[in-house]
Protein backbone atom coordinates (compact mmCIF):
# COMPACT_ATOMS: atom_id res chain seq x y z
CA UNK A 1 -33.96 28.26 23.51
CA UNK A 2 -31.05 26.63 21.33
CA UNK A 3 -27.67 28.59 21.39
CA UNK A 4 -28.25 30.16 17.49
CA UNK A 5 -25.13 30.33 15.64
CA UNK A 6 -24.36 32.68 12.36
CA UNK A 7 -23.13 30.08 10.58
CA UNK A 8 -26.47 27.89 10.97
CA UNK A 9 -28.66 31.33 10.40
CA UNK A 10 -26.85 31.70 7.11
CA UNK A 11 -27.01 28.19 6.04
CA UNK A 12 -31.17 28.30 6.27
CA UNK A 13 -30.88 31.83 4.74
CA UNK A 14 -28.39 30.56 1.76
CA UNK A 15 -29.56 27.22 1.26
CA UNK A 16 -33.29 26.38 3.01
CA UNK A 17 -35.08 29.73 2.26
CA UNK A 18 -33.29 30.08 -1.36
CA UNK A 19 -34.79 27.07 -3.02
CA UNK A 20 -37.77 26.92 -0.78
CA UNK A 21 -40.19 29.02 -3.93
CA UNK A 22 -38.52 26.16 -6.25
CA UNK A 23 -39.55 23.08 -4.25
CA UNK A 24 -43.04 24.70 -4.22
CA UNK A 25 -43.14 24.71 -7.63
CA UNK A 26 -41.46 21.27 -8.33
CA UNK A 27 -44.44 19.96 -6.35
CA UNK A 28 -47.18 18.33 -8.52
CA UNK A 29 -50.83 20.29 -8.36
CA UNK A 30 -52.28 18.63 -5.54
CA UNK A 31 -49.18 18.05 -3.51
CA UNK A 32 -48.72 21.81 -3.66
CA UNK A 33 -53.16 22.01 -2.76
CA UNK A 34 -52.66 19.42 0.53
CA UNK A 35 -49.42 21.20 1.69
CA UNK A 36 -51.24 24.36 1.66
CA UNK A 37 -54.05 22.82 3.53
CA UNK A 38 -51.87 21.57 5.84
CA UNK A 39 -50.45 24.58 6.51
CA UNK A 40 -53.27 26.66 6.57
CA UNK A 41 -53.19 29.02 3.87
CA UNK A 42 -55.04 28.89 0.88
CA UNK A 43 -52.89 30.42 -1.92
CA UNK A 44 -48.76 29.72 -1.96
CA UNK A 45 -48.61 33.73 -2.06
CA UNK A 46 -50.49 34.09 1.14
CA UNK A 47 -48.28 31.69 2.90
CA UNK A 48 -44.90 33.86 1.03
CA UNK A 49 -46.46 36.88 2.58
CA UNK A 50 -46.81 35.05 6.10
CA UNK A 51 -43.27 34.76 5.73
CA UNK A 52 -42.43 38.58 4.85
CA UNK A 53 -44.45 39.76 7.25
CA UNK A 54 -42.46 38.12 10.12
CA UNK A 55 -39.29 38.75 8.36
CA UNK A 56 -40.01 42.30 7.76
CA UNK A 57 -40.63 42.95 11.61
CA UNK A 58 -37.33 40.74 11.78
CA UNK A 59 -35.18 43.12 9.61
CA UNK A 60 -37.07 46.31 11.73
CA UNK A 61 -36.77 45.07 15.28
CA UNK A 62 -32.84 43.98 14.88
CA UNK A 63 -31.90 47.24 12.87
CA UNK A 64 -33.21 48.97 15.53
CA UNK A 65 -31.58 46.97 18.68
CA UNK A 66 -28.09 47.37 16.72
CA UNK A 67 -28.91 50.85 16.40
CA UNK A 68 -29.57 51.49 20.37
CA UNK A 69 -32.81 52.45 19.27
CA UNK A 70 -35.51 52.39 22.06
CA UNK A 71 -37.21 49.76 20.63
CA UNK A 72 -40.08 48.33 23.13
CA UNK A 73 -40.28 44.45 22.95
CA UNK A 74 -43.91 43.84 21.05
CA UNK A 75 -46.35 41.05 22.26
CA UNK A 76 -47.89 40.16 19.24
CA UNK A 77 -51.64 37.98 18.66
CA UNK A 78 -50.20 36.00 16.53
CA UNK A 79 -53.30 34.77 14.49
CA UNK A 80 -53.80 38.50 13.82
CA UNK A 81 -50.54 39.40 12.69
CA UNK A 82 -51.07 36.76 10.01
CA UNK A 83 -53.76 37.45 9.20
CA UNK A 84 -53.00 41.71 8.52
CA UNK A 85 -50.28 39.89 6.41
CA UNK A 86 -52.20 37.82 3.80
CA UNK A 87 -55.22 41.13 4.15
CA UNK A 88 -51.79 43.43 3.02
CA UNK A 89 -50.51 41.28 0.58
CA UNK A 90 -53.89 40.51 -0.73
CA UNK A 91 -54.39 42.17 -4.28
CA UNK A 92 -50.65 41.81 -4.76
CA UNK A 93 -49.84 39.34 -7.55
CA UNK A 94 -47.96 35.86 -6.71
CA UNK A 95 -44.75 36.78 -8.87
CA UNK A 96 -44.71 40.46 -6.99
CA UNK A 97 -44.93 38.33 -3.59
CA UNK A 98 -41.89 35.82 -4.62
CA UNK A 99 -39.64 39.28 -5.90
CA UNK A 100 -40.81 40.73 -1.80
CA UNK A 101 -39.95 37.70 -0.65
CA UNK A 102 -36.55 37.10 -2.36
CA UNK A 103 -35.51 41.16 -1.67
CA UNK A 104 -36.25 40.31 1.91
CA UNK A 105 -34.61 37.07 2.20
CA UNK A 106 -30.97 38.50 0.64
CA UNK A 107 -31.51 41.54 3.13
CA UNK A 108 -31.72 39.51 5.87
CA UNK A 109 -28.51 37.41 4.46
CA UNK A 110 -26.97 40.84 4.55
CA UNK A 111 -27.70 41.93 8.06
CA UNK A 112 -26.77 38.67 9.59
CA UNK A 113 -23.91 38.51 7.27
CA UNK A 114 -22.30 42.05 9.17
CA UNK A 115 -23.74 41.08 12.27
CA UNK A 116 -20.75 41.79 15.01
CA UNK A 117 -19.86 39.08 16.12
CA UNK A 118 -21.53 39.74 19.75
CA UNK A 119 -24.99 40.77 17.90
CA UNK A 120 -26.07 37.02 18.72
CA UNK A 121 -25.61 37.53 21.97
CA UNK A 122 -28.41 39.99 22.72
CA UNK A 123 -31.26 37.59 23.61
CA UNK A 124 -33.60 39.35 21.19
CA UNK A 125 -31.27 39.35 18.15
CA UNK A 126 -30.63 35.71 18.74
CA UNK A 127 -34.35 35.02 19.17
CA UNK A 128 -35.82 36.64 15.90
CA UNK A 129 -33.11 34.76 14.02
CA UNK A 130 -34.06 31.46 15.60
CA UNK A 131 -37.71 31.76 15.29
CA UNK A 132 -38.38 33.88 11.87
CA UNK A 133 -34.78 31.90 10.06
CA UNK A 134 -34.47 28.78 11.84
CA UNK A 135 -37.68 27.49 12.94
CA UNK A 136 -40.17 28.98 10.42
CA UNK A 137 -37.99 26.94 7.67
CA UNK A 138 -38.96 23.87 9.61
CA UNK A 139 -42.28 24.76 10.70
CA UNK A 140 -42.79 25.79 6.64
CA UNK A 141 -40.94 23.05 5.25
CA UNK A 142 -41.60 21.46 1.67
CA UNK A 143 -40.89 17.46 1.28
């Protein structure tokens, strides 16, 4: 895996993830229809709550490593994780969804912003923020 730096997690956090509900929007109808398809969610909020899903268990499992807490390393089925998080978000309306997903995003600009600098060291801490930060934005991204 890629050495993660805090300045790059920030960047995605500040600039990527902060307009990402905008460029969604700025898409005509059936732009926004064929990205969905092609990234397998039918609704924009399902896909949002994809995303808060993984960044909740983010914001959990590094709170918890920072805090010495005993936290066992999960092995997650991935297609069922996502799936619990579109079934949980389900009834929620879209504008609810974007307010989770913006609350999230700024808490996770908060942690990583008082990160010590060492945190990105711990294999763990570095991983989540490459994979749920870093790589979701590209795997996610809107052109």
């Amino acid at each position: 895996m890629p050495k993660v730096t805090m300045q790059q997690v920030l960047d995605f956090l500040q600039d990527d993830w902060s307009r990402y509900i905008t460029r969604f929007e700025n898409l005509l109808r059936q732009e926004q229809t064929a990205f969905l398809e092609r990234q397998g969610f039918r609704r924009f909020q399902d896909l949002l709550a994809h995303i808060c899903a993984w960044w909740e268990e983010a914001l959990k499992t590094i709170t918890a490593i920072l805090e010495n807490y005993e936290y066992p390393e999960r092995q997650y089925d991935i297609d069922a994780f996502n799936a619990e998080a579109v079934a949980q978000f389900k009834e929620w309306k879209e504008e609810d969804v974007i307010t989770h997903f913006e609350n999230l995003r700024e808490s996770l600009l908060s942690l990583v912003a008082d990160l010590p600098d060492e945190a990105l060291a711990h294999p763990r801490i570095a991983g989540w923020l490459q994979s749920d930060v870093i790589e979701h934005a590209e795997e996610h991204k809107i052109t």
